[in-house]
N, C-alpha and C. Protein backbone atom coordinates (compact mmCIF):
# COMPACT_ATOMS: atom_id res chain seq x y z
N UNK A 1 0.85 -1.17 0.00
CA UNK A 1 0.00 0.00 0.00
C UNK A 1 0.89 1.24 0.00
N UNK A 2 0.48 2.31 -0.77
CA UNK A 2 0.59 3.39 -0.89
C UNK A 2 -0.25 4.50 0.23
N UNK A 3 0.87 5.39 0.73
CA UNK A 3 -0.18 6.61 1.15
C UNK A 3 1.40 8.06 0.69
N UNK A 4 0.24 9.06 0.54
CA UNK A 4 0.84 10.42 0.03
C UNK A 4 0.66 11.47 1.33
N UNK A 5 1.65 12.17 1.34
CA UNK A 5 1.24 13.51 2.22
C UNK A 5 2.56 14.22 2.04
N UNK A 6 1.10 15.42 1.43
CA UNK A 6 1.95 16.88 0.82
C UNK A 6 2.49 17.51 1.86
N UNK A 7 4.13 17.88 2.09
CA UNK A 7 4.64 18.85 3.72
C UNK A 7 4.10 20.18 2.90
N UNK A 8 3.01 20.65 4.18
CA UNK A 8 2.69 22.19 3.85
C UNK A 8 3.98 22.97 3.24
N UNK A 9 3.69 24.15 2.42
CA UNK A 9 4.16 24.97 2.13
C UNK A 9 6.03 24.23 1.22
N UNK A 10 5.69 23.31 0.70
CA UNK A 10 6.50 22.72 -0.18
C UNK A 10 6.62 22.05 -1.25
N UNK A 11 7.48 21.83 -2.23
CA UNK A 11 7.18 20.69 -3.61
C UNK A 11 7.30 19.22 -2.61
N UNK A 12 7.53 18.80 -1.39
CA UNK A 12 7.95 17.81 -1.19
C UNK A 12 6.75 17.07 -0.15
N UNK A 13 6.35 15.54 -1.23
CA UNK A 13 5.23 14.23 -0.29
C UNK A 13 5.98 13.37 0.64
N UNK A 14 5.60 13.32 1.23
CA UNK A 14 6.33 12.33 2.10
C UNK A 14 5.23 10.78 1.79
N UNK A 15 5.82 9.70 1.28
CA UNK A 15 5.20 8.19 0.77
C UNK A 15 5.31 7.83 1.55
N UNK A 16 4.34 6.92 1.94
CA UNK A 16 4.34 6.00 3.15
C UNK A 16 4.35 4.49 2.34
N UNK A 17 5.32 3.72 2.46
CA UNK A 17 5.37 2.03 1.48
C UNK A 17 5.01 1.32 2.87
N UNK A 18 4.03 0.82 2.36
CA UNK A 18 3.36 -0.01 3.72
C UNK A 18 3.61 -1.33 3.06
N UNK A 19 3.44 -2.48 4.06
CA UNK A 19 3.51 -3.87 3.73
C UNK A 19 2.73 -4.72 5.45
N UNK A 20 1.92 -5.90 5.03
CA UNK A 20 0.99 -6.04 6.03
C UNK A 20 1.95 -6.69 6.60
N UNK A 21 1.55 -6.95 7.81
CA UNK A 21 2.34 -7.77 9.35
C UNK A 21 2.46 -9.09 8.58
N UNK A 22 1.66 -9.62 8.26
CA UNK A 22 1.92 -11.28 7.97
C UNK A 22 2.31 -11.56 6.41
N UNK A 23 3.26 -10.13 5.84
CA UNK A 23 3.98 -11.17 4.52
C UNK A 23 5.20 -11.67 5.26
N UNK A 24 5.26 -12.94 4.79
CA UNK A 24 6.03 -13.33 4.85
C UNK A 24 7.90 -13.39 4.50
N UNK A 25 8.06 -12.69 3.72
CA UNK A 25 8.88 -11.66 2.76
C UNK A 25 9.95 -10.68 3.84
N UNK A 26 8.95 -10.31 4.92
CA UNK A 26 9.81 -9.45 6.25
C UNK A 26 10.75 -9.88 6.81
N UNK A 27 11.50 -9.42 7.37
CA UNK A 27 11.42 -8.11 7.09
C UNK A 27 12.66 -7.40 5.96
N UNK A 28 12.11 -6.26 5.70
CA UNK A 28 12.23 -5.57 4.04
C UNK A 28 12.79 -4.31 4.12
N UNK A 29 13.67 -3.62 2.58
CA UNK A 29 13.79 -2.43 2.64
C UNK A 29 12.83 -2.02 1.39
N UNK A 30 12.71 -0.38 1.25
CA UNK A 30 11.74 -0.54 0.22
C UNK A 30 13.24 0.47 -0.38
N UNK A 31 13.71 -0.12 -1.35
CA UNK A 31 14.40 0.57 -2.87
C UNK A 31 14.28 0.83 -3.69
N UNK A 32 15.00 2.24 -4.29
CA UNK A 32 14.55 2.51 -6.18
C UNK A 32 15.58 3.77 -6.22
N UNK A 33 14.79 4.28 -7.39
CA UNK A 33 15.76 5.29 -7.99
C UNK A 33 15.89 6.34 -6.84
N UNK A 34 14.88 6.46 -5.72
CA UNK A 34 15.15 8.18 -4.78
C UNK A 34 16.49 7.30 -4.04
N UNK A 35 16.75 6.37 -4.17
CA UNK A 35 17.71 6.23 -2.66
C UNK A 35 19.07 5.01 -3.48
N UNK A 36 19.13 5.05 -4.66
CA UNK A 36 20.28 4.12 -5.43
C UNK A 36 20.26 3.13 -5.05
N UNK A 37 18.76 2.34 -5.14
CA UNK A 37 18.83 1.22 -5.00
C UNK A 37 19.21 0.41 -4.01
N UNK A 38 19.70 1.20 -2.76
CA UNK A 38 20.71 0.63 -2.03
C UNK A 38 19.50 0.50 -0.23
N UNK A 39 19.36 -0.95 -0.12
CA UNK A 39 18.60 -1.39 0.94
C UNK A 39 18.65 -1.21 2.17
N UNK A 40 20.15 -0.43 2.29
CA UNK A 40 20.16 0.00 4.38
C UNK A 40 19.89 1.19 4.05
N UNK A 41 19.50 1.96 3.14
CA UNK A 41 18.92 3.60 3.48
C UNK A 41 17.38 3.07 3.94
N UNK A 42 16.67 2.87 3.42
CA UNK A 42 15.05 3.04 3.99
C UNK A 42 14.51 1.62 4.39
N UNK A 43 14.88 0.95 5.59
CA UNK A 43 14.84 -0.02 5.78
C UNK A 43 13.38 0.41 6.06
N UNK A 44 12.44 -0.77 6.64
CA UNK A 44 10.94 -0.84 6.93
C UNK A 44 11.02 -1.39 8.56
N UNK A 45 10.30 -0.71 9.06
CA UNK A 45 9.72 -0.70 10.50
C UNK A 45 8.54 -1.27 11.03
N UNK A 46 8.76 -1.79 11.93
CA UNK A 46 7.06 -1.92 12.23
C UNK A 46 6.74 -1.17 13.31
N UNK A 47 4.91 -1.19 12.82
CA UNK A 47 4.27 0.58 13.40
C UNK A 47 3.80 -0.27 14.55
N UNK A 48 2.75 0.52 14.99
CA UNK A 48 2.06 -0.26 16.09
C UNK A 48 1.01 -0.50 15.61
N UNK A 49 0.32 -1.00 14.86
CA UNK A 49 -0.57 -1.25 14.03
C UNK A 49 -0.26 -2.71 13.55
N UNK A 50 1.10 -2.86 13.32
CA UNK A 50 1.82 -4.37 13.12
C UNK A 50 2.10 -4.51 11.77
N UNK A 51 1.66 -3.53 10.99
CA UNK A 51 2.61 -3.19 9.32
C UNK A 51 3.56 -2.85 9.48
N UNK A 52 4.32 -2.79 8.08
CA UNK A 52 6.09 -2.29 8.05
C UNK A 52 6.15 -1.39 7.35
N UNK A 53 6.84 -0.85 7.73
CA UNK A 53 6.17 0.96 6.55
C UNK A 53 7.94 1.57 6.54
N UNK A 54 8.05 2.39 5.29
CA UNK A 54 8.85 3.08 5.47
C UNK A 54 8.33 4.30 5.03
N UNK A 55 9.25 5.34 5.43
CA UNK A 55 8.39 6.85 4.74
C UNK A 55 9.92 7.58 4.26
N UNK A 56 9.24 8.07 2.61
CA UNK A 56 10.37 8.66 1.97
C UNK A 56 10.02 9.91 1.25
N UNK A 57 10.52 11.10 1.55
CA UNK A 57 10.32 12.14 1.21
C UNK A 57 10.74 12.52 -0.02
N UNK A 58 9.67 12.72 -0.81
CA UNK A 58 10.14 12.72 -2.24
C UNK A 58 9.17 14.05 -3.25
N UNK A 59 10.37 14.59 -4.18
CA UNK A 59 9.87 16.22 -4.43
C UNK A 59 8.75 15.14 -5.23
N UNK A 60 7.41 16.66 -5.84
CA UNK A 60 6.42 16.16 -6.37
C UNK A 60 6.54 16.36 -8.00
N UNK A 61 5.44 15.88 -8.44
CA UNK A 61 5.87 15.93 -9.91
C UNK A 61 6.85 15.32 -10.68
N UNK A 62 7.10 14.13 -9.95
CA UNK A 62 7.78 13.52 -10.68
C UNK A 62 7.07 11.82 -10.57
N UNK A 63 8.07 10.64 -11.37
CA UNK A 63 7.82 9.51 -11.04
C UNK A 63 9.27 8.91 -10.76
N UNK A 64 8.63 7.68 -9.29
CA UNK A 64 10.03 6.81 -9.01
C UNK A 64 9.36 5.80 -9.10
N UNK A 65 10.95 4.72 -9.83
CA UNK A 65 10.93 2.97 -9.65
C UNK A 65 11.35 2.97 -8.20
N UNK A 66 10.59 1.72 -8.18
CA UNK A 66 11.03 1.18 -6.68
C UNK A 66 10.61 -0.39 -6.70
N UNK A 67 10.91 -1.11 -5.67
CA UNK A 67 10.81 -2.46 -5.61
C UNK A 67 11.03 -2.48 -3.92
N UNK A 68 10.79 -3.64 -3.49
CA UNK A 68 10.89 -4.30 -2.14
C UNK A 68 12.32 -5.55 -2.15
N UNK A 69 13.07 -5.31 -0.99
CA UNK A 69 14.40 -6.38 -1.23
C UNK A 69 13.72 -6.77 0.15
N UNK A 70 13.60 -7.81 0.51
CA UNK A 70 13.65 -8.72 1.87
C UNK A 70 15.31 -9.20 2.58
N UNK A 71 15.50 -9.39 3.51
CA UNK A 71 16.68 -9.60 4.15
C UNK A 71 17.60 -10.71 3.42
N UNK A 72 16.98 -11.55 3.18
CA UNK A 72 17.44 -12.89 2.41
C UNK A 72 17.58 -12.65 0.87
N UNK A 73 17.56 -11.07 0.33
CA UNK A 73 18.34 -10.69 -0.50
C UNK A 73 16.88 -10.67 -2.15
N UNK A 74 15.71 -11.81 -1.39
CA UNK A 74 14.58 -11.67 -1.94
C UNK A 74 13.95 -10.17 -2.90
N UNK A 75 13.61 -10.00 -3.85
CA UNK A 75 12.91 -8.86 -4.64
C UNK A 75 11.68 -8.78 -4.91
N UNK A 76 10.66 -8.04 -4.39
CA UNK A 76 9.50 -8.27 -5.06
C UNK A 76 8.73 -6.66 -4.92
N UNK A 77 7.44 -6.61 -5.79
CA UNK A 77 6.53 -5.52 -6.00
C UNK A 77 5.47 -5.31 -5.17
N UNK A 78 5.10 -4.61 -5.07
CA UNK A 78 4.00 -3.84 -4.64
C UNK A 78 2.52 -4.11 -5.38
N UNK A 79 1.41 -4.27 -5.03
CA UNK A 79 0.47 -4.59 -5.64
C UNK A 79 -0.10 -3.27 -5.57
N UNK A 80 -0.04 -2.32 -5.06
CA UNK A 80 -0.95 -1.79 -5.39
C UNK A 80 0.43 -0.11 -6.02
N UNK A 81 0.98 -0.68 -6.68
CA UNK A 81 1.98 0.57 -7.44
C UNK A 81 1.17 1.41 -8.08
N UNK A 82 1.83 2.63 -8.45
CA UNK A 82 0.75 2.92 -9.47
C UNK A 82 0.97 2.04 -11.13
N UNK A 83 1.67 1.81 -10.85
CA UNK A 83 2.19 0.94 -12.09
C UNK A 83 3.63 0.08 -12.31
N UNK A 84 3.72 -0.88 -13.54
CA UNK A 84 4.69 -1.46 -13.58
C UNK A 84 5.49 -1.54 -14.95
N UNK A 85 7.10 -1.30 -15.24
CA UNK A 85 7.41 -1.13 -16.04
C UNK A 85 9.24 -2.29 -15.98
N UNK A 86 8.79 -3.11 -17.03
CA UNK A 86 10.41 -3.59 -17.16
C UNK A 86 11.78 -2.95 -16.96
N UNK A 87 12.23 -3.45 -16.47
CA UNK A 87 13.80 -3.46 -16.24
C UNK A 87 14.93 -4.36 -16.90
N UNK A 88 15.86 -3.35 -16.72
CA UNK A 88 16.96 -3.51 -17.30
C UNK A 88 17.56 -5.20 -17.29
N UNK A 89 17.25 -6.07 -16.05
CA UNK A 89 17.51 -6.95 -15.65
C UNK A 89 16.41 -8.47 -15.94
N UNK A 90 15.78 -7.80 -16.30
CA UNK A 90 14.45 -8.91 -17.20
C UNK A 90 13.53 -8.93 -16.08
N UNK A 91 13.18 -8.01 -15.04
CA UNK A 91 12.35 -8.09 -13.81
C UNK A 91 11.52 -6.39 -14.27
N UNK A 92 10.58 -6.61 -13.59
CA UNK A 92 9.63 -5.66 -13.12
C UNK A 92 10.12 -4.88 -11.84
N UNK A 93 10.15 -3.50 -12.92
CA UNK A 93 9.62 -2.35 -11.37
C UNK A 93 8.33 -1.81 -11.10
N UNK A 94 8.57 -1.59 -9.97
CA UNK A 94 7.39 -0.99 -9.61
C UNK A 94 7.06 0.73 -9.99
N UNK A 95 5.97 1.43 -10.02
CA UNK A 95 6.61 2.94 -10.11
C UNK A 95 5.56 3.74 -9.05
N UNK A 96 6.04 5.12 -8.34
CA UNK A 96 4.78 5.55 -7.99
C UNK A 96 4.97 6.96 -8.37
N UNK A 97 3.86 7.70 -8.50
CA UNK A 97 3.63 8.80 -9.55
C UNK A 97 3.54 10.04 -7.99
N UNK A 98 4.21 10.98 -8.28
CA UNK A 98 4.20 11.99 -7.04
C UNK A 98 3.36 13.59 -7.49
């Protein structure tokens, strides 16, 4: 799951990449083009709610790939992206539209 929120008085949303308590997949970083791909910047947390969320502040008007890496080095998408577009690597990204 996706959630958006515009910081008053700025170009910049802060995304919320949610993932439910019971995938199995956890725990996860969520990666893409805002953060080089690279899985110890936005690792995923769990809330008190018992999802794993990360939140990434990202200017608006634009679009990012992103994907999910799990600890065990695992890759996978988002179902509810705004969309999905091939990669370089013969896999699917994910994208979300800001």
């Amino acid at each position: 799951m996706l959630k958006r929120r515009r910081i008053s008085g700025s170009n910049v949303v802060k995304v919320s990449f949610i993932l439910p308590a019971d995938d199995l997949r956890l725990p996860a970083s969520v990666v893409g083009d805002f953060n080089e791909w690279n899985p110890e910047v936005d690792p995923m947390v769990r809330r008190s709610n018992g999802t794993f969320s990360a939140v990434v502040p990202l200017i608006a008007d634009a679009t990012y790939l992103f994907r999910y890496r799990s600890e065990d080095g695992t890759w996978f998408n988002d179902e509810a992206a705004d969309g999905y577009e091939a990669n370089v690597h013969g896999f699917t990204d994910c994208f979300v539209e800001i």
